[in-house]
Protein backbone atom coordinates (compact mmCIF):
# COMPACT_ATOMS: atom_id res chain seq x y z
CA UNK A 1 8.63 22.94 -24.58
CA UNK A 2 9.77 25.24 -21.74
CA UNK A 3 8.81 24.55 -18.42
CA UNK A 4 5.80 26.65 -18.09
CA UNK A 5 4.13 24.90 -20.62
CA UNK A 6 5.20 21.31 -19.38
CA UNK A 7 3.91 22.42 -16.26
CA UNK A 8 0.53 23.31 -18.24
CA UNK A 9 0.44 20.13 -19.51
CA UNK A 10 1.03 18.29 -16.55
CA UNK A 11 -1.86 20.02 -14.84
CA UNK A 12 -3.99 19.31 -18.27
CA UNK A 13 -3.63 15.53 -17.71
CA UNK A 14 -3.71 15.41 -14.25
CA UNK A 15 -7.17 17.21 -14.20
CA UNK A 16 -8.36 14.72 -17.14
CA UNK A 17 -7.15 11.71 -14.83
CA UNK A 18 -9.19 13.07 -11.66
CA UNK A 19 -12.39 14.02 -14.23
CA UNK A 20 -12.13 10.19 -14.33
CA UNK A 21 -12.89 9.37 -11.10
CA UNK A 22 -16.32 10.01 -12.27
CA UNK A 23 -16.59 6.59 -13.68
CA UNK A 24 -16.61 5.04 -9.92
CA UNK A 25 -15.21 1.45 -9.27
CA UNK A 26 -16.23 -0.54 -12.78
CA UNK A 27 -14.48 -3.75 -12.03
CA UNK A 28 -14.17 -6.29 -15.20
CA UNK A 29 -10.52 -6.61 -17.35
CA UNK A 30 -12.49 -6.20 -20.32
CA UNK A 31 -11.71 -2.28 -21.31
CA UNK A 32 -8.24 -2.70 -19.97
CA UNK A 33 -7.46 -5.83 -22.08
CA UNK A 34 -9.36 -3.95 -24.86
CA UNK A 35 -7.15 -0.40 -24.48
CA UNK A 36 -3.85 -2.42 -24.01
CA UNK A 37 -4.71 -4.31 -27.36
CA UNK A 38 -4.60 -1.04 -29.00
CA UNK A 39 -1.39 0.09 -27.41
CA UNK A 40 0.32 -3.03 -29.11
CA UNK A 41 -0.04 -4.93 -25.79
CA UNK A 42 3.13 -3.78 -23.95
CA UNK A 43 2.71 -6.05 -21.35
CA UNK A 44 2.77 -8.93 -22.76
CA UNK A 45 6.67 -8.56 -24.46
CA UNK A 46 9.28 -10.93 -22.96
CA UNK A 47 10.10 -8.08 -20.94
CA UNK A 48 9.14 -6.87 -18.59
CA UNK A 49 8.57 -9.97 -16.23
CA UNK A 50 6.29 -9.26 -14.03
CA UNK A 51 6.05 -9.58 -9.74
CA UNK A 52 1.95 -9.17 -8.76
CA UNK A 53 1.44 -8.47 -5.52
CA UNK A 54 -2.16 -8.43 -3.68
CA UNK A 55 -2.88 -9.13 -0.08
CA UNK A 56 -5.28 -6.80 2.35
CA UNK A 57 -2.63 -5.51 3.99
CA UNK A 58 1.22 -5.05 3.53
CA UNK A 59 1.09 -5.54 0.03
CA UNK A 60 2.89 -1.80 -0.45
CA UNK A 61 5.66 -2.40 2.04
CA UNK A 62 6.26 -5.76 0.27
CA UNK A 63 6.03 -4.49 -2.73
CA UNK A 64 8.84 -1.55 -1.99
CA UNK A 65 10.99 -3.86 -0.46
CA UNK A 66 11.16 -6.68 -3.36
CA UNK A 67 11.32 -3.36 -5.60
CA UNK A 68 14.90 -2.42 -3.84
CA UNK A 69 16.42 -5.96 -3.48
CA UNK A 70 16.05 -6.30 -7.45
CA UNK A 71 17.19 -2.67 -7.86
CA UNK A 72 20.47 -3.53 -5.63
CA UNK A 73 21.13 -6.79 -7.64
CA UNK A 74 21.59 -4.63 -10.30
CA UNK A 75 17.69 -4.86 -12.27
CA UNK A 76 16.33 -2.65 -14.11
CA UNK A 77 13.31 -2.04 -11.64
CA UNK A 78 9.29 -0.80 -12.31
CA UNK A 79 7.10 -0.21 -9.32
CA UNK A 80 3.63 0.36 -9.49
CA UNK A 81 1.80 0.98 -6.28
CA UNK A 82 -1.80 3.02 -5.26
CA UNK A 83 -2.43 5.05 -3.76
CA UNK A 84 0.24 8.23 -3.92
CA UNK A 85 0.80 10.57 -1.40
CA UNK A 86 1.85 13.77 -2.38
CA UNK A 87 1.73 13.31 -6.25
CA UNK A 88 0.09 10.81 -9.31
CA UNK A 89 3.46 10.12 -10.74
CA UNK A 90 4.78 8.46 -7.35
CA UNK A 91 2.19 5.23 -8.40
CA UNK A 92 4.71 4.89 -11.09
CA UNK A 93 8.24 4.32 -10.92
CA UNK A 94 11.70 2.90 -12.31
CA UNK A 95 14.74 2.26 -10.07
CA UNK A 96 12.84 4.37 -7.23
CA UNK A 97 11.99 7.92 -9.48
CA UNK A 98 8.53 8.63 -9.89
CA UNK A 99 7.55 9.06 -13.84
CA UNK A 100 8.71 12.43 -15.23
CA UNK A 101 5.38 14.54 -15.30
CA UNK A 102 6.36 15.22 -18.84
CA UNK A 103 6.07 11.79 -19.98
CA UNK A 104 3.08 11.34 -17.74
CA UNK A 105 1.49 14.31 -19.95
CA UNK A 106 2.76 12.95 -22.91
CA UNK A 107 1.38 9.58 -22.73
CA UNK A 108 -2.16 10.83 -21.46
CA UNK A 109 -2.36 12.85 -24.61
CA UNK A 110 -1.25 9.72 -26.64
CA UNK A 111 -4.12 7.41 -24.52
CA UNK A 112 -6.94 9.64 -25.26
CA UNK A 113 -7.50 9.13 -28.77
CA UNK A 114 -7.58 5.28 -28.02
CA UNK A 115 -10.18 6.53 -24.71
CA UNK A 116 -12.54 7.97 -27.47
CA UNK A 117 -12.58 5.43 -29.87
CA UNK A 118 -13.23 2.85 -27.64
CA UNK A 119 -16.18 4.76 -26.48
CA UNK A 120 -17.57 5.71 -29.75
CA UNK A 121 -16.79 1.76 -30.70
CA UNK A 122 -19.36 0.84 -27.78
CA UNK A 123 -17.11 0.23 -25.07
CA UNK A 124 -17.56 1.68 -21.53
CA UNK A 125 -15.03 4.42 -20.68
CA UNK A 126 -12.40 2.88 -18.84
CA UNK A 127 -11.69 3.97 -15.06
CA UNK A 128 -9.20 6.33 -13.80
CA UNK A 129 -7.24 3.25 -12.51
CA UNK A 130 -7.39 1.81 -15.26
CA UNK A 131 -6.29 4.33 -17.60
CA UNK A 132 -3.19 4.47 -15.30
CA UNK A 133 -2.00 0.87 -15.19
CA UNK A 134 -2.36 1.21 -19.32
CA UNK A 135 -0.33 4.01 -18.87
CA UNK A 136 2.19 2.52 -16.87
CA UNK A 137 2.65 -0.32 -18.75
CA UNK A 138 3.59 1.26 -21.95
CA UNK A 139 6.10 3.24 -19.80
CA UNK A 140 7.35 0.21 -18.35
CA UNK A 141 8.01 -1.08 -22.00
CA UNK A 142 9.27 1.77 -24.07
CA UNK A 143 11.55 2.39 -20.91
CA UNK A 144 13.22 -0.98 -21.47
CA UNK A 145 12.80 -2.23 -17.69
CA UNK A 146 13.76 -5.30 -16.49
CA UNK A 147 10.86 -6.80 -13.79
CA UNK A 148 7.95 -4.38 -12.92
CA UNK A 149 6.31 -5.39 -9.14
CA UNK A 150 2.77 -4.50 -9.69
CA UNK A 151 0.80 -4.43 -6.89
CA UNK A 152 -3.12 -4.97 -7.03
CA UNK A 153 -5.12 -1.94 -6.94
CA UNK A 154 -8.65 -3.82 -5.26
CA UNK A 155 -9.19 -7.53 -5.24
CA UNK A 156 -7.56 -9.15 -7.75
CA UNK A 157 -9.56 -11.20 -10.28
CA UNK A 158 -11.12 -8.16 -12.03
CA UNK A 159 -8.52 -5.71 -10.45
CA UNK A 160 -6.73 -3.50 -13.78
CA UNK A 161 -3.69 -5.22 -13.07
CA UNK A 162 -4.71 -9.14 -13.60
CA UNK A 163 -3.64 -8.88 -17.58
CA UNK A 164 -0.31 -9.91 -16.42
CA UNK A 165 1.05 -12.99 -16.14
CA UNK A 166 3.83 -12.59 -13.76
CA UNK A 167 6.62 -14.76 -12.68
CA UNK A 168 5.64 -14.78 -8.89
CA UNK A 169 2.50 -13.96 -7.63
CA UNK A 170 2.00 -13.08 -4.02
CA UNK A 171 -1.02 -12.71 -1.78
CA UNK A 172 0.59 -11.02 1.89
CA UNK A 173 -2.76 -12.01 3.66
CA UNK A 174 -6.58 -11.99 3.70
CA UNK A 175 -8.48 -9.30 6.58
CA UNK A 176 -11.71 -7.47 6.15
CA UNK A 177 -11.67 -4.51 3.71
CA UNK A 178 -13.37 -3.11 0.70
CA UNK A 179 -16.05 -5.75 2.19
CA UNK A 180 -18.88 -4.15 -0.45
CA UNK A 181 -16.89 -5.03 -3.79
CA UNK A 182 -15.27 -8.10 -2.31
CA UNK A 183 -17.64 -9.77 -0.17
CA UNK A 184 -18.09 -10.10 3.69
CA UNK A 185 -16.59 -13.42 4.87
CA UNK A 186 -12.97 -14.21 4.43
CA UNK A 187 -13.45 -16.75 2.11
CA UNK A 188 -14.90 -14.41 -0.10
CA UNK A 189 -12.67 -12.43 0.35
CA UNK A 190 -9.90 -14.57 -0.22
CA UNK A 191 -11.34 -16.11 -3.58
CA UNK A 192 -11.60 -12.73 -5.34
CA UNK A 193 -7.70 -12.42 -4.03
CA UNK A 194 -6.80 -15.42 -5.47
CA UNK A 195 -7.41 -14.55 -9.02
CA UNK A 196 -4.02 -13.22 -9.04
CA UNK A 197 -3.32 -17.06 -9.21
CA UNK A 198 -1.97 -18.11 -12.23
CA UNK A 199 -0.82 -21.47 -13.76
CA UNK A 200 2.24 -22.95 -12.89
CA UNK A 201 3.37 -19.00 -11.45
CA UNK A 202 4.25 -20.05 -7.87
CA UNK A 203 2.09 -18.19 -5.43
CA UNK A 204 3.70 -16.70 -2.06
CA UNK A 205 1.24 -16.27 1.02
CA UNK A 206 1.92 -15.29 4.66
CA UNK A 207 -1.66 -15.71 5.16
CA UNK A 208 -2.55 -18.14 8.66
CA UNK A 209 -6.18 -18.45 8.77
CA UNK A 210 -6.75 -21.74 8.09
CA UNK A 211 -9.88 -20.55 6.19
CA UNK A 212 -8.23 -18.47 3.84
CA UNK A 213 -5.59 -21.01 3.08
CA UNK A 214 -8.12 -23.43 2.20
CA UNK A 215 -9.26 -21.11 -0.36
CA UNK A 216 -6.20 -20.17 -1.36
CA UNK A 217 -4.70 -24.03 -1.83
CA UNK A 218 -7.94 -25.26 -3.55
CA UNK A 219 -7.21 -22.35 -6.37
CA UNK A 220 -3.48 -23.09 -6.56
CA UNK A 221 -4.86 -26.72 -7.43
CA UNK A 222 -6.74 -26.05 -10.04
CA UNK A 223 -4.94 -24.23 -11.42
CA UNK A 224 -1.19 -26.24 -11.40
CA UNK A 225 0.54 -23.55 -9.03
CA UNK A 226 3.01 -23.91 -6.41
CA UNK A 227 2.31 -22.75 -2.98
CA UNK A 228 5.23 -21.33 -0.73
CA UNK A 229 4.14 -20.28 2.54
CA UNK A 230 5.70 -17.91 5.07
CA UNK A 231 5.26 -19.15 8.28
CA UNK A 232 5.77 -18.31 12.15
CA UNK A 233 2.76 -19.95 13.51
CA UNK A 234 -0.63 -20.84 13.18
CA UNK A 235 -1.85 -23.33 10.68
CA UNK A 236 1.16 -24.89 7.66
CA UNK A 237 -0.32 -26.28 4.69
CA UNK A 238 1.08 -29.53 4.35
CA UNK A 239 1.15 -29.02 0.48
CA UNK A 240 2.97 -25.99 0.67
CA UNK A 241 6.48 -25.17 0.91
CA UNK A 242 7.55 -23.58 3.97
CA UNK A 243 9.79 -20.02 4.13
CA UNK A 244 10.14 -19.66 7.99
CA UNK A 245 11.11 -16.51 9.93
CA UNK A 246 12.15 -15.87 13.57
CA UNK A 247 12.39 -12.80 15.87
CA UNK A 248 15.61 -11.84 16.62
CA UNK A 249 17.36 -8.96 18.10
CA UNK A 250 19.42 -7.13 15.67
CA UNK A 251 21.53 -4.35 16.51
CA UNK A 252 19.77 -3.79 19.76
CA UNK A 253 16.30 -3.80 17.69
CA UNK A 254 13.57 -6.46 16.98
CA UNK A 255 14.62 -8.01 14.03
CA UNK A 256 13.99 -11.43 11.69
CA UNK A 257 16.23 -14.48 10.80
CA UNK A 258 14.64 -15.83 8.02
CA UNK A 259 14.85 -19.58 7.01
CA UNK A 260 14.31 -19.61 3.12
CA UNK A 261 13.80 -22.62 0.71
CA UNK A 262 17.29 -21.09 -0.88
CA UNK A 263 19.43 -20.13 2.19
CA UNK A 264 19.41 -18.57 5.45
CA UNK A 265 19.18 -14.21 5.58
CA UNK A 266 19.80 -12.36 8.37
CA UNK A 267 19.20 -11.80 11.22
CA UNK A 268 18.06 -7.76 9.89
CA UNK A 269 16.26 -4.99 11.27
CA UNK A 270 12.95 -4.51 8.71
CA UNK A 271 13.65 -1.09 7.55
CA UNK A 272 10.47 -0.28 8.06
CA UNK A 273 8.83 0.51 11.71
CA UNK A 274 6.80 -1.59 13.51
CA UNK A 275 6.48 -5.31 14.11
CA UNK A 276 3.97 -5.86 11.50
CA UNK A 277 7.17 -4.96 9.12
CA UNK A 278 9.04 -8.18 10.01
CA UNK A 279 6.16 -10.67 8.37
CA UNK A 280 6.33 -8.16 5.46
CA UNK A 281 10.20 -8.43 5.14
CA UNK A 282 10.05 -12.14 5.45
CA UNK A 283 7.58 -12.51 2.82
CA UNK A 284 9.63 -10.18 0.59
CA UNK A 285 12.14 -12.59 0.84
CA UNK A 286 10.23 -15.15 -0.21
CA UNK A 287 9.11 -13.76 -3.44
CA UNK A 288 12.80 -12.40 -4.04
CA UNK A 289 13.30 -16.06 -3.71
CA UNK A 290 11.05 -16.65 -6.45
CA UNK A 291 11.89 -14.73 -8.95
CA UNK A 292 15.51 -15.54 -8.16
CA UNK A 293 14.56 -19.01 -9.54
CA UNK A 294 13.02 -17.22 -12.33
CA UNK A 295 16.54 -16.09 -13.36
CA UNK A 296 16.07 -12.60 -11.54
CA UNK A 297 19.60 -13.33 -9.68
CA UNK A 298 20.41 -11.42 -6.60
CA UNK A 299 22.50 -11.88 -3.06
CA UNK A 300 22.27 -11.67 0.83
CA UNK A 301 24.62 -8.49 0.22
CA UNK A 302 22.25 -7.28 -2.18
CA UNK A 303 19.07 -7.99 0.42
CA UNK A 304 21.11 -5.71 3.02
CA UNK A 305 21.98 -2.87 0.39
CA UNK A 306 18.40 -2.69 -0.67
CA UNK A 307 17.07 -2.75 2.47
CA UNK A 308 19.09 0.27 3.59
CA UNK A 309 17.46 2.18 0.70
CA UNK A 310 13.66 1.48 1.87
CA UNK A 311 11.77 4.27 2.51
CA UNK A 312 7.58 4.15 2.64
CA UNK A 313 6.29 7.32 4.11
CA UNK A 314 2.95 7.51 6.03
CA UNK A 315 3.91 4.17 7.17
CA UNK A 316 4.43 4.22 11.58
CA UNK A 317 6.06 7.57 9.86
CA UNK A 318 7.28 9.90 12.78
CA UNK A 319 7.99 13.68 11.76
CA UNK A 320 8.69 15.85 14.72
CA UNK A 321 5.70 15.33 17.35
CA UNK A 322 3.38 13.33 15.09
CA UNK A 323 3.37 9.86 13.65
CA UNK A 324 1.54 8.98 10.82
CA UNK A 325 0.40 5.89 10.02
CA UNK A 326 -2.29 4.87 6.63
CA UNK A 327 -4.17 2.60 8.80
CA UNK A 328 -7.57 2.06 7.40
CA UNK A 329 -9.08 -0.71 8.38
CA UNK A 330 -9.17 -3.30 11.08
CA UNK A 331 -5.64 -4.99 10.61
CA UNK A 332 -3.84 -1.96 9.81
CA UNK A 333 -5.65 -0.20 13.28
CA UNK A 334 -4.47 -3.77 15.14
CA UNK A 335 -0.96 -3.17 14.01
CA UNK A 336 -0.81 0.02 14.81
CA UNK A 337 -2.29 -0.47 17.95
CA UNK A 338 0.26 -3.59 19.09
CA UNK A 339 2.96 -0.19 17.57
CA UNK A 340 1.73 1.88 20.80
CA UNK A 341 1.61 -0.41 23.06
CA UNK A 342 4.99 -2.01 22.31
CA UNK A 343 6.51 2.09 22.32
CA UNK A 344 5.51 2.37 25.72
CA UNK A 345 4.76 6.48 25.43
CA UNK A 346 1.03 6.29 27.44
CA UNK A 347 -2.03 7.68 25.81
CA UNK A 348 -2.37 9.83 22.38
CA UNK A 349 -3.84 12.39 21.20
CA UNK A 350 -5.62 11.31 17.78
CA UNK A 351 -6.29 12.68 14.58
CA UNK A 352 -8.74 10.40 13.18
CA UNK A 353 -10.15 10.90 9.70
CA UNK A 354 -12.09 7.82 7.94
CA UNK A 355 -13.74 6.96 4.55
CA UNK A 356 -17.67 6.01 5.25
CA UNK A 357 -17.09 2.46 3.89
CA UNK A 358 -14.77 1.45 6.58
CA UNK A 359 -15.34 -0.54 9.23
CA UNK A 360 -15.14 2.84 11.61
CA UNK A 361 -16.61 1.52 15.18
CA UNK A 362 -14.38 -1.20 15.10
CA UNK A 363 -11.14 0.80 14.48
CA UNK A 364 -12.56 3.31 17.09
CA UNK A 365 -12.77 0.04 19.57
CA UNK A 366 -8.84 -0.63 19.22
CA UNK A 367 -7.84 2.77 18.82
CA UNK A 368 -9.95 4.75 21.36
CA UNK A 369 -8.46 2.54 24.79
CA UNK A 370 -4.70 4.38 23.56
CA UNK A 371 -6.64 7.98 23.16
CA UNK A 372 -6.24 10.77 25.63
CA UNK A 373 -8.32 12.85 23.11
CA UNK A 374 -9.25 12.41 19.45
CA UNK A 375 -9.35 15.44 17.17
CA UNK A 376 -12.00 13.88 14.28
CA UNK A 377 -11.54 15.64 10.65
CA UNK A 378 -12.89 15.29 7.50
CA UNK A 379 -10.68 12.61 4.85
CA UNK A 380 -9.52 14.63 1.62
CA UNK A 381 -12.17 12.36 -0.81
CA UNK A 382 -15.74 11.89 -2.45
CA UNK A 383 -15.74 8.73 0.03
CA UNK A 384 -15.40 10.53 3.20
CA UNK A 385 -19.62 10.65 3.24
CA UNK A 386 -21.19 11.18 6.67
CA UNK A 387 -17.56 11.42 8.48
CA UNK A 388 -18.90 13.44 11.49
CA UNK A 389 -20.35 10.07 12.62
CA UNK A 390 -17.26 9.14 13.65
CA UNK A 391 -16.93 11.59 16.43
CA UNK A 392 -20.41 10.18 18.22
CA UNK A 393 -18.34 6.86 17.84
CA UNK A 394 -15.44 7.51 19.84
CA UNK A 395 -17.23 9.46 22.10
CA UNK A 396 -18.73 6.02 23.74
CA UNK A 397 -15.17 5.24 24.06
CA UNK A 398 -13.27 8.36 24.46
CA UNK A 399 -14.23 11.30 27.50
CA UNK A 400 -11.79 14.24 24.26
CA UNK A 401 -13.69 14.57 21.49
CA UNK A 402 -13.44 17.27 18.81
CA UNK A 403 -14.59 17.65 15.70
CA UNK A 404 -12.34 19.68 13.47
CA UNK A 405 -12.97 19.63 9.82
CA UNK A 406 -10.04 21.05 7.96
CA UNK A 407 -7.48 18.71 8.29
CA UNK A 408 -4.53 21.54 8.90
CA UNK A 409 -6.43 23.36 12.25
CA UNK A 410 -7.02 19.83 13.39
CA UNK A 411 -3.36 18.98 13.47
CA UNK A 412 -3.26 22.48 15.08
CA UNK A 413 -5.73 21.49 17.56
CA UNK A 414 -3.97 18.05 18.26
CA UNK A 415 -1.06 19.92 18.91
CA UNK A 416 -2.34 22.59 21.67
CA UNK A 417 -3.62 19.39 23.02
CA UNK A 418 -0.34 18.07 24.17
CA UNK A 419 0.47 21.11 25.55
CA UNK A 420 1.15 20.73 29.42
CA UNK A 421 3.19 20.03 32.29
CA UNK A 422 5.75 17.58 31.02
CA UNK A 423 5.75 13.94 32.24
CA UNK A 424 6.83 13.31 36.11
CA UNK A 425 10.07 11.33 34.04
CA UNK A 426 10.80 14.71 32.13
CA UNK A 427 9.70 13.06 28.96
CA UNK A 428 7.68 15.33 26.87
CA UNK A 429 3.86 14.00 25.40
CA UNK A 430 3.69 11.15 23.20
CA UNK A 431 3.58 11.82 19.79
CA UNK A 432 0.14 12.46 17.92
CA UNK A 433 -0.68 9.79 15.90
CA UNK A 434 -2.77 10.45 12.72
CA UNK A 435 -4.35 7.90 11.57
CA UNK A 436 -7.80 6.05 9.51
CA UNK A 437 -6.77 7.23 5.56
CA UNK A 438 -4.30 7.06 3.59
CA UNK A 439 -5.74 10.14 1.51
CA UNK A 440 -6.19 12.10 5.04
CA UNK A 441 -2.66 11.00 6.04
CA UNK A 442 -1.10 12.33 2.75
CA UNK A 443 -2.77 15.86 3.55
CA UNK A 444 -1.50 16.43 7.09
CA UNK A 445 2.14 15.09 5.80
CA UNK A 446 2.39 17.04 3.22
CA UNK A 447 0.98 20.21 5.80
CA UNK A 448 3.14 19.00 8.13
CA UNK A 449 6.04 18.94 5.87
CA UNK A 450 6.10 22.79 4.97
CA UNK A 451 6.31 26.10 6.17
CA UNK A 452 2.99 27.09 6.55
CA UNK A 453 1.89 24.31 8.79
CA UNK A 454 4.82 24.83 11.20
CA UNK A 455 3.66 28.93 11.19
CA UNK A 456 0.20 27.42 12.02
CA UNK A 457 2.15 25.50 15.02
CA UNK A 458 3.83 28.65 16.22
CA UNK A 459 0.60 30.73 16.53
CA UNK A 460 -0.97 30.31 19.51
């Protein structure tokens, strides 16, 4: 096939994968188990072993990081995260390359015959999502790999991804988010989490609200699994066994020494920015832990190596004058927040884009006291509903408003609006921090990132 028609074909299945999206949020592991089953049930084979990782937040930086450990020691590696940025095939990966978009194309055209007949046999058409963790787990098998960290798409009891039974599972921590499929009280929260929870698979949490732990342990009980906790502070479950981590400096940066049930590691700089990143790194380790026990061998030179080869854009990302950051919800906009402060550069300029089923006034609340304006724009998705309500919001907070639909003239806009006479210490502005979706971030990077947006810069 030459290239124009793989390129054809790519497009093909990536247009029958976002037709999909039709089919909404359908939560239940019944079609999944059901479409696997006719696959031949890759993921159930000896290998790949599998690494599940859920949490509210930080579950994608833990997830990359445990992903380039086990590459370093020498694993054959599978990564499966959501959302992309840029392009479908990054969701999928071995030893850090996305899925060829010819074998993406290939194995959509394989799927859909199974698609039909399920439907014709009286099952509902699976989801988008799920359609691509079917997809990726026949990759992950014909492809020979090693240990696949999956990380949970939503929730995690009737979350795609739950037909595994992993090794390790790991649940980072418990916040508000998704609050209308999961619930609206931690605890509710947490128990949809904790189906991830398998039996006898030891479970790793960095979670400290003593609600959520109790949630957490009482599952873990039932069910015969081992509890390993990462802990700085805050409440220790006596039951548990402790990883501990301490702030360090490292190299002149904040950095973690972390106290492991196997060893000591460190002290290292998280690759990845912001102090939010050092919990992350910790718990990392204690999964790598984990699934070192699980014969998945590796060493402290082999942390270090794979460290060095992180990378997680739209993450405290900075490129030129802007940072970008995939904050969405409370606990992302609090880390982000504690991010500014601790960088010292004064007040922002925003570019704020959210998806209606956030919890937008409250981000606005931490957010808005670091604004010197906010440039509000419309998220890239069927989600973003009434978004222009989230300029009336930061106006009680905020004297700069704008509303600027198209994502590109708001970065524009944000731009002109650091435009001035430079700082009395002959620092230039701070950098413009966009911010409240991941799908909204991914836009502006990618804008950001070529030619055209930095000709839309240069016109004034």
């Amino acid at each position: 096939m030459d290239r124009k028609a793989q390129d054809a074909a790519f497009d093909d299945a990536l247009a029958y994968l976002k037709d999909l999206t039709k089919f909404g949020f359908n939560f239940g592991l019944d079609r999944i188990t059901e479409l696997l089953r006719r696959l031949g049930d890759p993921h159930r084979k000896k290998r790949p072993a599998f690494i599940h990782i859920g949490g509210t937040n930080g579950k994608g930086s833990t997830s990359v990081m445990t992903a380039a450990v086990l590459q370093a020691a020498g694993h054959r590696v599978g990564l499966f995260t959501s959302p992309h940025l840029h392009c479908y095939t990054e969701r999928t990966r071995i030893n850090g390359q996305p899925i060829p978009k010819a074998t993406m194309a290939a194995l959509i055209a394989e799927l859909r015959p199974h698609l039909e007949a399920m439907v014709a046999g009286g099952f509902e058409h699976p989801t988008e999502f799920e359609v691509w963790t079917a997809l990726s787990l026949l990759y992950f098998d014909r492809q020979a790999v090693d240990v696949v960290v999956l990380e949970v798409g939503l929730g995690g009891a009737i979350d795609s991804t739950n037909v595994v039974t992993p090794i390790v599972a790991c649940i980072t921590n418990v916040s508000f988010d998704h609050m209308d499929y999961l619930g609206t009280t931690l605890p509710e929260i947490a128990a949809v989490k904790a189906g991830i929870v398998k039996a006898g698979v030891p479970l790793v949490t960095a979670s400290d609200d003593a609600a959520v732990l109790a949630v957490l342990l009482e599952k873990a009980r039932s069910v015969g699994a081992p509890i390993i906790q990462v802990v700085r502070r805050g409440p220790r479950l006596t039951s548990a066994t402790p990883v501990k981590w301490y702030p360090v400096t490292a190299r002149g940066r904040a950095g973690i020494l972390v106290e492991g049930r196997l060893g000591f590691y460190g002290p290292f700089t998280p690759p990845l920015s912001g102090k939010h990143q050092q919990v992350n790194l910790a718990t990392a380790v204690a999964v790598l832990e984990a699934a070192k026990e699980k014969g998945f061998d590796w060493r402290p030179d082999h942390l270090e190596a794979g460290l060095r080869q992180v990378i997680w854009p739209g993450r405290l990302e900075r490129i030129g004058p802007f940072l970008l950051d995939g904050a969405h919800n409370v606990a992302g906009a609090l880390s982000l927040a504690a991010s500014l402060r601790e960088e010292g550069a004064g007040k922002h300029v925003f570019v704020l884009g959210m998806l209606a089923d956030k919890e937008r006034e409250r981000v606005v609340d931490i957010l808005a006291p670091l604004a010197d304006a906010i440039v509000v724009t419309r998220p890239n998705s069927p989600r973003a509903g009434e978004w222009q309500a989230l300029a009336s919001l930061a106006a009680r907070r905020c004297d700069r408003v704008t509303v600027v639909p198209d994502i590109g003239e708001a970065l524009k806009t944000a731009w002109l609006l650091t435009q001035g006479p430079e700082k009395a210490d002959g620092e230039g502005p701070a950098p413009i921090v966009v911010t409240g979706s991941l799908y909204m971030v991914a836009e502006a990077r990618g804008m950001i990132l070529s030619h055209e947006c930095n000709r839309r810069f240069d016109e004034k």
